[in-house]
Protein backbone atom coordinates (compact mmCIF):
# COMPACT_ATOMS: atom_id res chain seq x y z
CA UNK A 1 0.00 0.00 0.00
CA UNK A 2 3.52 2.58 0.59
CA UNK A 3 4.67 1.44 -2.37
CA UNK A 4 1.10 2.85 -4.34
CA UNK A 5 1.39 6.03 -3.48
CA UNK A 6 5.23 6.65 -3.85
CA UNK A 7 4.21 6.22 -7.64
CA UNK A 8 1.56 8.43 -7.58
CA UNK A 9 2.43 11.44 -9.84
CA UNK A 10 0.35 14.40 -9.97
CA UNK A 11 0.49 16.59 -13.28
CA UNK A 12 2.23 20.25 -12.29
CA UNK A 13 -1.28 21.08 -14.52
CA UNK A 14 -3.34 19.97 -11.89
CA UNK A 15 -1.58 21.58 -9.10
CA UNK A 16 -1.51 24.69 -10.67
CA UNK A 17 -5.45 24.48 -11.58
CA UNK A 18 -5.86 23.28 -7.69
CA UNK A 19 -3.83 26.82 -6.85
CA UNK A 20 -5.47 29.00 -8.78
CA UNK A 21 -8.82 27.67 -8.05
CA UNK A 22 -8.03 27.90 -4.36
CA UNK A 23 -6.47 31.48 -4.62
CA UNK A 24 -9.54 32.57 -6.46
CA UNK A 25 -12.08 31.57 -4.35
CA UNK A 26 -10.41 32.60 -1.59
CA UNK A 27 -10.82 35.93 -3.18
CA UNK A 28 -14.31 35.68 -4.06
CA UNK A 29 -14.89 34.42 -0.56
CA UNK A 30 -13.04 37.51 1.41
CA UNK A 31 -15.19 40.34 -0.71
CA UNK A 32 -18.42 38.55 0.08
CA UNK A 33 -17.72 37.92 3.56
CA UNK A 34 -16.83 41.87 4.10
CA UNK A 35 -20.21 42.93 2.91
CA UNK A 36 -22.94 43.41 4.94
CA UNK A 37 -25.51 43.82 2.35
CA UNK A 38 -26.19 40.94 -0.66
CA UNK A 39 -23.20 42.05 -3.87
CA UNK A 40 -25.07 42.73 -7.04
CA UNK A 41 -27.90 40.93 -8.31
CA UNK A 42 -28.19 39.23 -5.16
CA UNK A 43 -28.96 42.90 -3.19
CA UNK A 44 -32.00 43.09 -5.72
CA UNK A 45 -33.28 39.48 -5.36
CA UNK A 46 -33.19 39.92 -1.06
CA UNK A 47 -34.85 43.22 -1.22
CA UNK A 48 -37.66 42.58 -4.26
CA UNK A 49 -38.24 39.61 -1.70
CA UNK A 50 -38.63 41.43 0.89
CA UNK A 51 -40.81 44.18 -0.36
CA UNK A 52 -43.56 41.32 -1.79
CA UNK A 53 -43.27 39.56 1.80
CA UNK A 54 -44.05 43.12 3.06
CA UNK A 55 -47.23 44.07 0.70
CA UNK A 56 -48.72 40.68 1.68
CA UNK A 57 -47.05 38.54 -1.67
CA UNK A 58 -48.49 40.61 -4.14
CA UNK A 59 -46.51 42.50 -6.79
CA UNK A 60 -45.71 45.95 -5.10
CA UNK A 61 -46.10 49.25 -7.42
CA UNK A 62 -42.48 50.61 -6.08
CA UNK A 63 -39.62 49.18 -4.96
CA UNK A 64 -37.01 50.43 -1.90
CA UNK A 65 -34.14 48.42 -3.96
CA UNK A 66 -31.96 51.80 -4.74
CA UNK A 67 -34.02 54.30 -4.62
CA UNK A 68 -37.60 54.40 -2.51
CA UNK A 69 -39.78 55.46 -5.55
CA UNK A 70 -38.51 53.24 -8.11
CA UNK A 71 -40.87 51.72 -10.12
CA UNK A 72 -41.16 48.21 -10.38
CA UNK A 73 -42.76 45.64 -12.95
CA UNK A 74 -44.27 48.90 -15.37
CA UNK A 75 -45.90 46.34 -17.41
CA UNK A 76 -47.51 44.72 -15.15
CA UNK A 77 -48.88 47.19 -12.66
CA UNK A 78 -50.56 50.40 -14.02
């Protein structure tokens, strides 16, 4: 069972893709952990959420993502 692994070889490929992959999601990981608040798309998704949990689940006429009189779905609601 030793003698398997001392012939294990690993591609330099692979540890480099294992590197990078762990550098860059350490990266990714850090910004999103410093933020208190959702980062892009995800800020818009938690608040449309929370403003159609707030009007009782039906499609609100504005929208406090941004700006308090934004308005939201024009199509739908007018």
């Amino acid at each position: 069972m030793i003698n398997s692994f001392s012939k294990l070889r690993i591609k330099p490929s692979i540890i480099f893709l294992l590197l990078a992959m762990l550098i860059g999601g350490y990266i990714r990981l850090a910004a999103v952990l410093k933020s208190a608040y959702p980062i892009n798309d995800g800020g818009l998704f938690y608040s449309m959420t929370r403003d159609l949990a707030a009007n009782n689940w039906k499609i609100p006429a504005f929208t406090s993502y941004a700006d308090k009189n934004q308005r939201l779905f024009k199509l739908l609601k007018k």
